[in-house]
Protein backbone atom coordinates (compact mmCIF):
# COMPACT_ATOMS: atom_id res chain seq x y z
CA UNK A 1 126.46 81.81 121.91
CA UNK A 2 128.20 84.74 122.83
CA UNK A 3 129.04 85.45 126.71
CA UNK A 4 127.83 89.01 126.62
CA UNK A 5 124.40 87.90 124.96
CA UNK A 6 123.52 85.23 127.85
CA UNK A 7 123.43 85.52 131.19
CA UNK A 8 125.09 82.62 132.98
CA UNK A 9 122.30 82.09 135.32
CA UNK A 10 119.95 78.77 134.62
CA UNK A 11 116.58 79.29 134.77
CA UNK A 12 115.39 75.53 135.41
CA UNK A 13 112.23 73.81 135.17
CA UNK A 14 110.42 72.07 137.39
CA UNK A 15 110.96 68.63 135.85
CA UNK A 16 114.16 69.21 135.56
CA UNK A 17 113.77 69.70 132.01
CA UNK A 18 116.51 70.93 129.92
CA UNK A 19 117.35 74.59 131.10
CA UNK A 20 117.04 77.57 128.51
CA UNK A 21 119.70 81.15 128.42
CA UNK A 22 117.95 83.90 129.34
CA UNK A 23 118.88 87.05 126.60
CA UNK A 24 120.79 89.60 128.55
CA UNK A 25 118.58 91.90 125.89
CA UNK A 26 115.43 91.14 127.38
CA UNK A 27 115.52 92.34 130.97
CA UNK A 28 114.67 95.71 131.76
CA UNK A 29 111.54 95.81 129.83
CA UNK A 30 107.90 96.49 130.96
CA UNK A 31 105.14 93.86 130.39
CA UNK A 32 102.57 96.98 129.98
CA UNK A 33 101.22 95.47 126.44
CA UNK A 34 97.66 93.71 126.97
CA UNK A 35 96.14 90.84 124.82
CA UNK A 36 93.90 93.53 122.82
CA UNK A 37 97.44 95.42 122.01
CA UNK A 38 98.95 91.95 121.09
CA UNK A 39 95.88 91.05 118.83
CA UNK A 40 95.75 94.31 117.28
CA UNK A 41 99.49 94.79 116.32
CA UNK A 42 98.78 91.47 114.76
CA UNK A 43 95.55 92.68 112.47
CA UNK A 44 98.26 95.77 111.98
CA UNK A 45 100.95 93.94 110.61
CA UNK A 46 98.66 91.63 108.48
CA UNK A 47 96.64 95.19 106.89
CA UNK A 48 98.87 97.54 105.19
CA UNK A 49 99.34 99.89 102.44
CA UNK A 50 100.11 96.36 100.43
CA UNK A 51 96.75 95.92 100.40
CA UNK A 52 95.03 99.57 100.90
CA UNK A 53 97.10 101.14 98.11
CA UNK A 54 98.87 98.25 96.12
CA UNK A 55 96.19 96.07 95.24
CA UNK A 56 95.38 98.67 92.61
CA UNK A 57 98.73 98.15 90.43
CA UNK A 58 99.04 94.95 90.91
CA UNK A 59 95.13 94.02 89.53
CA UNK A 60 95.68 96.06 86.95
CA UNK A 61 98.60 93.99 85.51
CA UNK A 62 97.95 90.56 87.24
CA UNK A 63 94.05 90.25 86.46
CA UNK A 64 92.06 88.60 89.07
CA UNK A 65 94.39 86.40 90.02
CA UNK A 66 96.19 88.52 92.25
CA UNK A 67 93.85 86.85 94.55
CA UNK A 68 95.45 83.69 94.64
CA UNK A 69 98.60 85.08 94.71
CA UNK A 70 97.87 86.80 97.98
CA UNK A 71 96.27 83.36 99.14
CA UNK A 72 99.61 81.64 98.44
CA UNK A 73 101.66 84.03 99.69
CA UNK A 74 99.23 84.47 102.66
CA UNK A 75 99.80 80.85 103.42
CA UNK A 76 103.67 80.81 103.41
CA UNK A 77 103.63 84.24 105.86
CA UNK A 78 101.11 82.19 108.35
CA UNK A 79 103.77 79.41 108.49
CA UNK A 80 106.37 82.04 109.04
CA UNK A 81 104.56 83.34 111.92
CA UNK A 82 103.43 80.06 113.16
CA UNK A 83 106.87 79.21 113.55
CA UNK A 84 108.11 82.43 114.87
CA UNK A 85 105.12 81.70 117.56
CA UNK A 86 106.27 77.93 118.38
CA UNK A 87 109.93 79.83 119.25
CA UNK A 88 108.09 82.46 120.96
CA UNK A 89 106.51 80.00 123.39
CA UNK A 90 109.70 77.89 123.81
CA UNK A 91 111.26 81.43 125.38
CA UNK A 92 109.57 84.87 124.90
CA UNK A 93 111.96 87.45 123.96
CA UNK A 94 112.03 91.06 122.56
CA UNK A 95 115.09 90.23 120.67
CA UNK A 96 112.45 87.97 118.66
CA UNK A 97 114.22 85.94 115.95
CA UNK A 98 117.47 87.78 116.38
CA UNK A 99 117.75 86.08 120.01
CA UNK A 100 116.69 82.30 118.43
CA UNK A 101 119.48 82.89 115.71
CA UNK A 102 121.61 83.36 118.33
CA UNK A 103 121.20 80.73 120.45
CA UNK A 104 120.38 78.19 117.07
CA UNK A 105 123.02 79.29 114.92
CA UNK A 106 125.34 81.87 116.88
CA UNK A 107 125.71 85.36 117.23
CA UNK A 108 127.01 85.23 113.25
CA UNK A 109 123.30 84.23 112.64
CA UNK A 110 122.08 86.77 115.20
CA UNK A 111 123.91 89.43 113.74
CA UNK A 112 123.35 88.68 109.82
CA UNK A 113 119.56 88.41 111.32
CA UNK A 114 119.33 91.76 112.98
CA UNK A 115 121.47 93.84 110.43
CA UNK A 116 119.19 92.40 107.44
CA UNK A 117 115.48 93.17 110.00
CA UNK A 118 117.18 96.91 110.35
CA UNK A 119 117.75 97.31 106.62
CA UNK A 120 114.12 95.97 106.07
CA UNK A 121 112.51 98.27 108.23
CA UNK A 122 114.46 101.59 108.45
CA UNK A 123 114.39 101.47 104.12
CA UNK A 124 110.51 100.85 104.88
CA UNK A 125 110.57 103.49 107.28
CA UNK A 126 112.03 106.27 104.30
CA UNK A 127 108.98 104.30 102.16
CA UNK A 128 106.60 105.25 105.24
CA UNK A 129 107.51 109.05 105.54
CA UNK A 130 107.89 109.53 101.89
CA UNK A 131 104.13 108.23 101.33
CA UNK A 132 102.47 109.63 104.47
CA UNK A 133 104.11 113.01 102.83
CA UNK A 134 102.48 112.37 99.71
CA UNK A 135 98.94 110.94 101.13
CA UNK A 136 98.94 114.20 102.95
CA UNK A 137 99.77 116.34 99.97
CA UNK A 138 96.17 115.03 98.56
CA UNK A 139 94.31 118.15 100.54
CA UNK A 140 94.72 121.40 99.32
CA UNK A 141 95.94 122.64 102.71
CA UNK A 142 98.74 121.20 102.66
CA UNK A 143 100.30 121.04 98.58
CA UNK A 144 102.00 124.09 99.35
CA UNK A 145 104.23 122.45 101.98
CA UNK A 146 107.11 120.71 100.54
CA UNK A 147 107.26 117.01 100.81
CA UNK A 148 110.20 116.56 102.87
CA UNK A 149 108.93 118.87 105.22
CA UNK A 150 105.55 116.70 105.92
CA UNK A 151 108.31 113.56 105.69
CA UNK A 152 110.42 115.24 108.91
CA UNK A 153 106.92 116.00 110.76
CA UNK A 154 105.38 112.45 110.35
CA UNK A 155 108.76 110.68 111.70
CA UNK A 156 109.70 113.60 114.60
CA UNK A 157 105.11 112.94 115.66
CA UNK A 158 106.09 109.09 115.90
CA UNK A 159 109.59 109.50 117.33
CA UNK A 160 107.65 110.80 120.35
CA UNK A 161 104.98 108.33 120.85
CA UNK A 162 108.03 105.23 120.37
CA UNK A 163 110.00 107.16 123.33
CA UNK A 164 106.98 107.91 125.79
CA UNK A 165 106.21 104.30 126.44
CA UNK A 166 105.55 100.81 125.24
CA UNK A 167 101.76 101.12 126.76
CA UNK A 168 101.42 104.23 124.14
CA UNK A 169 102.74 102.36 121.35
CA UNK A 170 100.34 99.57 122.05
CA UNK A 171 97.68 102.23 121.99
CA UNK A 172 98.65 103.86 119.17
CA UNK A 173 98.44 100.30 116.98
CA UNK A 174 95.39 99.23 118.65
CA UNK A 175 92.90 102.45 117.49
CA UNK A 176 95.53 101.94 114.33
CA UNK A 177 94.19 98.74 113.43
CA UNK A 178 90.66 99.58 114.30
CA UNK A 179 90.62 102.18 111.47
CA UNK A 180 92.03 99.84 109.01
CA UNK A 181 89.57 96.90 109.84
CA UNK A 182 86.32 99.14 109.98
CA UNK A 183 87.54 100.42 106.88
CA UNK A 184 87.40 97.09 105.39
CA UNK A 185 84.33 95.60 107.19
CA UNK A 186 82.15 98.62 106.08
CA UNK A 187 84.28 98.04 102.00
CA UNK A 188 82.93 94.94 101.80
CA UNK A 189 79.90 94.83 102.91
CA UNK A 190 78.93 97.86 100.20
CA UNK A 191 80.95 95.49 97.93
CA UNK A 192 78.88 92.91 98.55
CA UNK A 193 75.33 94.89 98.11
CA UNK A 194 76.90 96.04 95.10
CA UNK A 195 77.24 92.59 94.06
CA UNK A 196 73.99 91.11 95.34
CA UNK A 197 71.97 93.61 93.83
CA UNK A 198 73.70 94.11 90.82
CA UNK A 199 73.95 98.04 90.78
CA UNK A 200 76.42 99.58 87.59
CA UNK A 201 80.11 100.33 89.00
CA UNK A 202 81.15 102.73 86.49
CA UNK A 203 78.65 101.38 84.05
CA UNK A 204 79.52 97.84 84.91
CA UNK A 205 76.68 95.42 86.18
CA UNK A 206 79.00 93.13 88.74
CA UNK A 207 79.14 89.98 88.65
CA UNK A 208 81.23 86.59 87.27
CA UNK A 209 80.91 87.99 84.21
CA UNK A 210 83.40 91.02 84.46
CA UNK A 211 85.88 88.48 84.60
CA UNK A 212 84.96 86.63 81.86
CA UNK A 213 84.37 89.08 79.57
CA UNK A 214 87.75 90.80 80.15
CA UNK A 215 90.27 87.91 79.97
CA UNK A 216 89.13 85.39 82.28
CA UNK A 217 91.20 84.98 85.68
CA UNK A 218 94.73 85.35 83.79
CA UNK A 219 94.24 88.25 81.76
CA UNK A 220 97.72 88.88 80.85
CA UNK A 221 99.16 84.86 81.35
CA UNK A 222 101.17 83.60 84.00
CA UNK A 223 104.55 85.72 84.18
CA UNK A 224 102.75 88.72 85.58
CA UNK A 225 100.91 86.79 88.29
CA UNK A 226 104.36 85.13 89.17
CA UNK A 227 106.28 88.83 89.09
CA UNK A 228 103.72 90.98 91.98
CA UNK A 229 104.77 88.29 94.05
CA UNK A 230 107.65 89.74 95.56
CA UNK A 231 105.31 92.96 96.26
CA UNK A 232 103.02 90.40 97.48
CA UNK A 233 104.94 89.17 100.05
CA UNK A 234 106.16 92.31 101.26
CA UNK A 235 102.39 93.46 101.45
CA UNK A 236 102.50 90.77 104.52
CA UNK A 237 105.70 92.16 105.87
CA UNK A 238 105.39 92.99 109.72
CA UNK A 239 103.70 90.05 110.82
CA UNK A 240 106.60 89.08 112.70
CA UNK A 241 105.78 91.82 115.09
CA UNK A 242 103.97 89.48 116.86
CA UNK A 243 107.16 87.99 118.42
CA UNK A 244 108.83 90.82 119.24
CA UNK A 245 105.82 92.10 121.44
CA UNK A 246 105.22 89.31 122.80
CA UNK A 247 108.88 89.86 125.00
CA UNK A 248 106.45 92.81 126.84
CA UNK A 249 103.33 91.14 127.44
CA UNK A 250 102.49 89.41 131.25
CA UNK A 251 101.41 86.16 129.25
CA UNK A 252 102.44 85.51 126.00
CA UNK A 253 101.50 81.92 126.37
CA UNK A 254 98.06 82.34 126.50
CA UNK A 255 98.33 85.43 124.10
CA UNK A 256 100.49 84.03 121.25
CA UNK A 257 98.60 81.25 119.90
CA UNK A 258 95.58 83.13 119.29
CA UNK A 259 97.43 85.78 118.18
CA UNK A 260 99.27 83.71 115.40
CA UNK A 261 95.97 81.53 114.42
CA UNK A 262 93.88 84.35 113.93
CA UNK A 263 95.99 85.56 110.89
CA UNK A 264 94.97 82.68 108.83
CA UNK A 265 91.50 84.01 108.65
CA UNK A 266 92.06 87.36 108.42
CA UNK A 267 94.14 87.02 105.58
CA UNK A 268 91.49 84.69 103.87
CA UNK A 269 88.75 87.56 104.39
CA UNK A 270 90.71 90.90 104.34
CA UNK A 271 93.45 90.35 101.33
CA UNK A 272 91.74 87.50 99.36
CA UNK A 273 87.97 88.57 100.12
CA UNK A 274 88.82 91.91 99.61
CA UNK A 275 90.21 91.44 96.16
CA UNK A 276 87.72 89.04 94.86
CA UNK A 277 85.55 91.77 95.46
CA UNK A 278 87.25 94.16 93.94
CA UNK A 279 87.76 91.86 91.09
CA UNK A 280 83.94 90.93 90.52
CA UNK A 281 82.93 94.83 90.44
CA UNK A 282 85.29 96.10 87.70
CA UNK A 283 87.67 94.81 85.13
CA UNK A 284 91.44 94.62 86.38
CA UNK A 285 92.21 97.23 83.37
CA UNK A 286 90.07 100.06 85.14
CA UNK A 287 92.75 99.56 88.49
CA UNK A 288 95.64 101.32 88.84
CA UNK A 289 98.70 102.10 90.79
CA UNK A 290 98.01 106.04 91.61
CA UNK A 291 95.02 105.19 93.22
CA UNK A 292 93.97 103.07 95.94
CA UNK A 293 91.40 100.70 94.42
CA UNK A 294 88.44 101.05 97.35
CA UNK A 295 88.56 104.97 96.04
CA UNK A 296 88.21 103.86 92.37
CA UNK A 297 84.78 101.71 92.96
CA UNK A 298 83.71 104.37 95.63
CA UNK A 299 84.36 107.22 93.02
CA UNK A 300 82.67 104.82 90.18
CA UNK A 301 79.43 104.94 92.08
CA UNK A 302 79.31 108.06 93.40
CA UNK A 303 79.99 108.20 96.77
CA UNK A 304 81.01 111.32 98.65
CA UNK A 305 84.20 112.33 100.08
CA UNK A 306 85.36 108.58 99.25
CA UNK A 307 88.75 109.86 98.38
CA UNK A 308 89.41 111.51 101.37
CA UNK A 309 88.15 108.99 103.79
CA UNK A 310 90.62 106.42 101.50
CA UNK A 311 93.50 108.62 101.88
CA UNK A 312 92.53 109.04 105.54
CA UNK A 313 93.25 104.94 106.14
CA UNK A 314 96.29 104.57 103.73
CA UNK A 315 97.93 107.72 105.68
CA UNK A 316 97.23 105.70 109.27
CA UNK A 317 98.48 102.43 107.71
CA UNK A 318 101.63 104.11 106.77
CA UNK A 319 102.13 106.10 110.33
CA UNK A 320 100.96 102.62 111.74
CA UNK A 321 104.15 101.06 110.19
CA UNK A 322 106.65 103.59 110.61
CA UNK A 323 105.32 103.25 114.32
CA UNK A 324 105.92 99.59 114.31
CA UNK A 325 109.15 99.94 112.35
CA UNK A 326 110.75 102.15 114.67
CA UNK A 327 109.46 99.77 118.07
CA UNK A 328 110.76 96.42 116.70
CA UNK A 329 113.99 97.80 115.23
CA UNK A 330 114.60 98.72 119.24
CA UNK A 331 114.42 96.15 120.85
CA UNK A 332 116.17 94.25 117.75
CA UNK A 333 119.04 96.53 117.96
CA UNK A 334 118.99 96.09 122.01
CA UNK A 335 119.47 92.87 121.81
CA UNK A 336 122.42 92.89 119.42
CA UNK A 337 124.31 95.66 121.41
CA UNK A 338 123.99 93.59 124.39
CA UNK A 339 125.82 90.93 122.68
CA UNK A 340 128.39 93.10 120.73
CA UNK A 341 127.04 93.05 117.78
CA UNK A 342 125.36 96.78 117.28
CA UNK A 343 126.79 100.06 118.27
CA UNK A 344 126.90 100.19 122.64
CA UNK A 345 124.08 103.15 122.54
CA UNK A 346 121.54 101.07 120.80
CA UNK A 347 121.44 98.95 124.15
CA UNK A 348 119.89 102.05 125.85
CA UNK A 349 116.78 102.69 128.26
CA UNK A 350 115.37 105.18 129.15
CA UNK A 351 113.31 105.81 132.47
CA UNK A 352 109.89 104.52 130.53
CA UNK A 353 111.82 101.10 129.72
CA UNK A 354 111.76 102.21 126.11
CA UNK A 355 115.31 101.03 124.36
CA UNK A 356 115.89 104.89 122.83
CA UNK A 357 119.47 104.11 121.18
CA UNK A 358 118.22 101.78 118.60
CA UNK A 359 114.70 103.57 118.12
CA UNK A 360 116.75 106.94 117.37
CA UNK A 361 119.42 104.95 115.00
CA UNK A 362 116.35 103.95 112.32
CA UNK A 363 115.61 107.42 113.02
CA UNK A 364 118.62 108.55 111.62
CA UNK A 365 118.61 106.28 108.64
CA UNK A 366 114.98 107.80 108.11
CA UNK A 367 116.18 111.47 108.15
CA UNK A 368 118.38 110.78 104.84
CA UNK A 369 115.06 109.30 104.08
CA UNK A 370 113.86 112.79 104.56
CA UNK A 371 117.42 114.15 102.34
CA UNK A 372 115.78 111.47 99.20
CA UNK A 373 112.47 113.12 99.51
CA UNK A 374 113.86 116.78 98.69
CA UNK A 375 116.25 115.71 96.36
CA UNK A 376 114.47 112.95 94.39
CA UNK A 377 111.03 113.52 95.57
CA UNK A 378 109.35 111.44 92.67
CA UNK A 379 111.25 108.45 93.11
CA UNK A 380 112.13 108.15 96.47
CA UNK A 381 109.07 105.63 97.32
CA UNK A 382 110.11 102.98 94.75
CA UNK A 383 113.91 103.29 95.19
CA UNK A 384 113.60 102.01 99.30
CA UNK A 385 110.68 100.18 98.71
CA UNK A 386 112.80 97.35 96.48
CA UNK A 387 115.88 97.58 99.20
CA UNK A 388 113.55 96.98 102.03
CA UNK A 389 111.88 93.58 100.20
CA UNK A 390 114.96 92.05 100.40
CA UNK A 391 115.12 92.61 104.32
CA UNK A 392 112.22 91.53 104.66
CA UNK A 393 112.94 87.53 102.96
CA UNK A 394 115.83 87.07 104.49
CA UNK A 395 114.64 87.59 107.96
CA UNK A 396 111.83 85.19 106.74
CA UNK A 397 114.06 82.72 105.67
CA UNK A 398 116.71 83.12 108.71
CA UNK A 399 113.03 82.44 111.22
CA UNK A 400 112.40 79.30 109.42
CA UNK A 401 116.33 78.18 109.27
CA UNK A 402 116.01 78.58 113.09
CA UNK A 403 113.26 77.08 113.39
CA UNK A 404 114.77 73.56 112.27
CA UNK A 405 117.61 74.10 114.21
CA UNK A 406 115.03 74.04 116.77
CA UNK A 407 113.22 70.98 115.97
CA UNK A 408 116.32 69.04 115.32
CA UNK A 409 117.42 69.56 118.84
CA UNK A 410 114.23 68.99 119.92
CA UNK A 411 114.81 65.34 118.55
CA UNK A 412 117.93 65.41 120.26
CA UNK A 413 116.36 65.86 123.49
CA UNK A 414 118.14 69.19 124.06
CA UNK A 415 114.81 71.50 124.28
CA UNK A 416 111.27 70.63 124.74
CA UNK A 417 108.72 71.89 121.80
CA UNK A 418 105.52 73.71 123.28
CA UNK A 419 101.76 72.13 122.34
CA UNK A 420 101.59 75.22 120.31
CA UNK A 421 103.68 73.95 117.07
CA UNK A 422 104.35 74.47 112.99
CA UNK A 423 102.23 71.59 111.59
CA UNK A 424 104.18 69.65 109.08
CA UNK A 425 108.09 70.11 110.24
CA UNK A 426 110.67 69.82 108.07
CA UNK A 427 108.89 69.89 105.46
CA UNK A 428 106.55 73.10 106.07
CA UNK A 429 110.47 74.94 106.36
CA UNK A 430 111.91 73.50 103.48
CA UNK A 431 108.72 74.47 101.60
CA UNK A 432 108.91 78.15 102.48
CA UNK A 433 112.03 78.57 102.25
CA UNK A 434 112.66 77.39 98.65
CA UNK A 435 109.49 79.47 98.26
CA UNK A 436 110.93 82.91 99.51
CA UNK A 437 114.34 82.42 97.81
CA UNK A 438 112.32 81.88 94.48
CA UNK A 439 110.31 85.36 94.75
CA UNK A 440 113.81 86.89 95.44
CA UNK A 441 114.99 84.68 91.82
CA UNK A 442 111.80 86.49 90.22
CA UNK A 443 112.77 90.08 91.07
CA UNK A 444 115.84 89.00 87.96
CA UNK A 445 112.78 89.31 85.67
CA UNK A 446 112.27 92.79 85.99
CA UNK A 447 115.22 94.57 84.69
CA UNK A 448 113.48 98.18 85.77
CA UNK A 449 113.40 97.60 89.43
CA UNK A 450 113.64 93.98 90.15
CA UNK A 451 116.65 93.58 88.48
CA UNK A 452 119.00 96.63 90.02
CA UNK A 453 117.50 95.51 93.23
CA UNK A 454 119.61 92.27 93.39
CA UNK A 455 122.39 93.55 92.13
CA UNK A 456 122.76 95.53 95.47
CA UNK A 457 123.15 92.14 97.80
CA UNK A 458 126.87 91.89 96.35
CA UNK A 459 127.36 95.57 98.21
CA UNK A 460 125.08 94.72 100.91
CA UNK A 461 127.33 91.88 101.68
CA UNK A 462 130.60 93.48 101.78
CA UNK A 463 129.15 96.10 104.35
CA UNK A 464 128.33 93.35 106.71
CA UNK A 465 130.92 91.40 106.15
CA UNK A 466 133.28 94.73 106.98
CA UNK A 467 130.28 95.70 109.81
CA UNK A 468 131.25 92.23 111.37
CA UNK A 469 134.95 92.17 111.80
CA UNK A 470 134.90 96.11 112.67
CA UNK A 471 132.17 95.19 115.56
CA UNK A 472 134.24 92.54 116.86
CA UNK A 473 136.94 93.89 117.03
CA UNK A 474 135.79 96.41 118.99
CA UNK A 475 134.13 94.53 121.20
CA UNK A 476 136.81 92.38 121.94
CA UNK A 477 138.90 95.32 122.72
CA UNK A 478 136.19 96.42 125.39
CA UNK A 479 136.50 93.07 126.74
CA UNK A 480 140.48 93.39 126.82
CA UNK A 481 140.31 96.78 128.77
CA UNK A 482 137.54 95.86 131.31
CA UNK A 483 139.54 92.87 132.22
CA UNK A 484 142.70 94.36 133.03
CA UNK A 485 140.62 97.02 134.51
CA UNK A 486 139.38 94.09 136.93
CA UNK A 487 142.93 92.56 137.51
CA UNK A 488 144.67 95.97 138.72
């Protein structure tokens, strides 16, 4: 572990357990999140524009069940999580993961960790801009404003709420999330009349029998169910948030666990309720990608304004993750710096305890977001949206890597494991893992997107490699000069 990451200082227990680094990273921070912030940037990062606007491509091609597929997937992401809690409780830290792949498999880990979480969400960030510009194109007031220019306004608004404070970030996701669950709550329960009293959708009674009249539950076989994975999965991306606020709450022990166990069920009802649902009231063919799918059964029967309210949530789910984007990737990046693995300003703080180096960084990568939007405005959402899925798995499968580090040393007698643990270890890891790494193997089967997508981790390799040894280097030197600054 590196010597500028920890400090030296033991913080021991009381039982004269096994002592545990503090993260250099961590200190300065406020604990100003509360359990309703922590809960609610939870429900955020498990309701998305995956589900809001996605859903509707991915019925359309994968038939009904898409709904397993988001059960499966849903399962894998709680165990992610679950461990990501388990390390969480063993030592809160707003370096999150990056700080456990440090201290479980070295700043190397740490820094391969932290790079690949930066890519994931500053690429998702240029996905976030781009749609919230083209959500907000959908009223006529604003089609005459160019899209890049709607792109720069959305990321300078959020900018300013990430820099104020953490408290107003917590805010921010908590009336957030509230929008997108209402949304949802008041969804299904139409849904459900819809379904209990049989009334046409679109000249479609509801009922078992639009699935078995168009197809059955595999419409279109196997392979397409097996290739929306990968969008699957990054439909549940940002539930790792969880961990990273959990470094600025007063008690993440008592906050964590119910935190993390609540996604289970909110998955269950949200993703795979919703599209059952959805899935019961019209055939998958009627679905599609342009639209959000709530808006195509609202419009089917007629209710008013149900576009507009629908692009109302999907715009706050996308300012909702640009906002979360742009708070994890600071403290990420803090925690790095501090360890001489980022660029120096990235460990900045302002008076408000808000790390402003690394929040402005993904800023920057999100203004040539801004540069794709007015040059390629068309295909700027799907170009990032492919880079940022393959952020998103590795830091996935780097949290459950650590996590058996963990465990291992845990049998060694080296740590202690909390009550609050992954059921089922090693072979819950091994499980996800091989799981993760064969969604990335299925992107090969789409030579459109899928396809050109991998052939990027060759170059995305060499850049960290080169980032590594150019960091290093650097760092060392710094080292060099404040020592014989020391020795004069």
């Amino acid at each position: 572990m590196s010597k500028d990451a920890v400090d030296t200082a033991r913080v021991t227990a009381g039982n004269g357990a096994t002592t545990t680094p503090a993260d250099a990273g961590d200190a300065g921070y406020s604990k100003d999140l509360k359990a309703r912030h922590v809960n609610m940037i939870a429900i955020g990062g498990a309701i998305g524009t995956g589900l809001f606007l996605g859903a509707g491509g991915r019925l359309h091609n994968a038939g009904p069940a898409l709904a397993l597929a988001y059960l499966v997937c849903g399962v894998f992401a709680f165990f992610v999580v679950r461990a990501l809690g388990e390390l969480v409780l063993y030592r809160p830290s707003s370096g999150s993961f990056v700080s456990y792949a440090r201290e479980f498999l070295g700043e190397k880990g740490a820094y391969v960790a932290g790079w690949m979480y930066f890519l994931n969400w500053s690429t998702t960030g240029i996905a976030d801009i781009t749609a919230i510009a083209l959500y907000t194109h959908y009223w006529s007031l604003f089609t005459d404003i160019p899209q890049w220019v709607l792109a720069l306004i959305a990321l300078a608004v959020v900018l300013a709420v990430n820099l104020i404070s953490v408290k107003i970030f917590g805010e921010m996701e908590f009336w957030f999330a509230i929008i997108k669950v209402a949304t949802l709550v008041g969804f299904m329960l139409i849904g459900i009349f819809l379904l209990a009293t049989r009334h046409e959708v679109g000249g479609t009674t509801p009922g078992l029998s639009v699935i078995t009249d168009n197809g059955g539950i595999l419409p279109h076989g196997v392979m397409p169910v097996v290739l929306v994975m990968q969008g699957v999965i990054f439909a549940y991306a940002a539930l790792e948030l969880v961990g990273v606020a959990a470094g600025e709450t007063a008690e993440p022990e008592k906050v964590v666990p119910r935190a993390v166990n609540s996604i289970m069920w909110r998955v269950g009802i949200f993703y795979v309720g919703s599209v059952v649902l959805l899935a019961l009231l019209l055939p998958g063919s009627v679905y599609s990608a342009d639209e959000s799918p709530f808006v195509t059964v609202l419009s089917k029967i007629g209710i008013p304004a149900a576009g507009d309210v629908m692009n109302l949530v999907v715009l706050t789910a996308a300012m909702s993750s640009l906002n979360s984007g742009l708070y994890s990737t600071g403290r990420i990046l803090r925690s790095m710096a501090m360890a001489g693995s980022a660029p120096k300003f990235t460990a900045r703080m302002n008076r408000s305890q808000v790390p402003y180096g690394g929040i402005l960084l993904t800023c920057a990568v999100c203004v040539l977001g801004v540069g794709l939007n007015f040059l390629v405005p068309s295909q700027a959402f799907e170009i990032v949206l492919n880079v940022a899925s393959l952020g998103i798995i590795s830091t996935w499968v780097i949290i459950m890597v650590c996590h058996l580090v963990f465990v291992r040393r845990a049998r060694e007698g080296h740590v202690e494991r909390p009550h609050f643990r992954l059921p089922g270890s090693p072979v819950t890891e091994i499980t996800t893992i091989a799981f993760l790494l064969a969604c990335l193997g299925m992107m090969w089967n789409d030579p459109e997107v899928g396809r050109k997508t991998l052939y990027l981790i060759p170059a995305i390799t060499a850049l960290l490699v080169t980032g590594w040894y150019a960091l290093r280097r650097r760092s060392n030197r710094d080292t060099d000069t404040e020592l014989t600054r020391l020795t004069k």
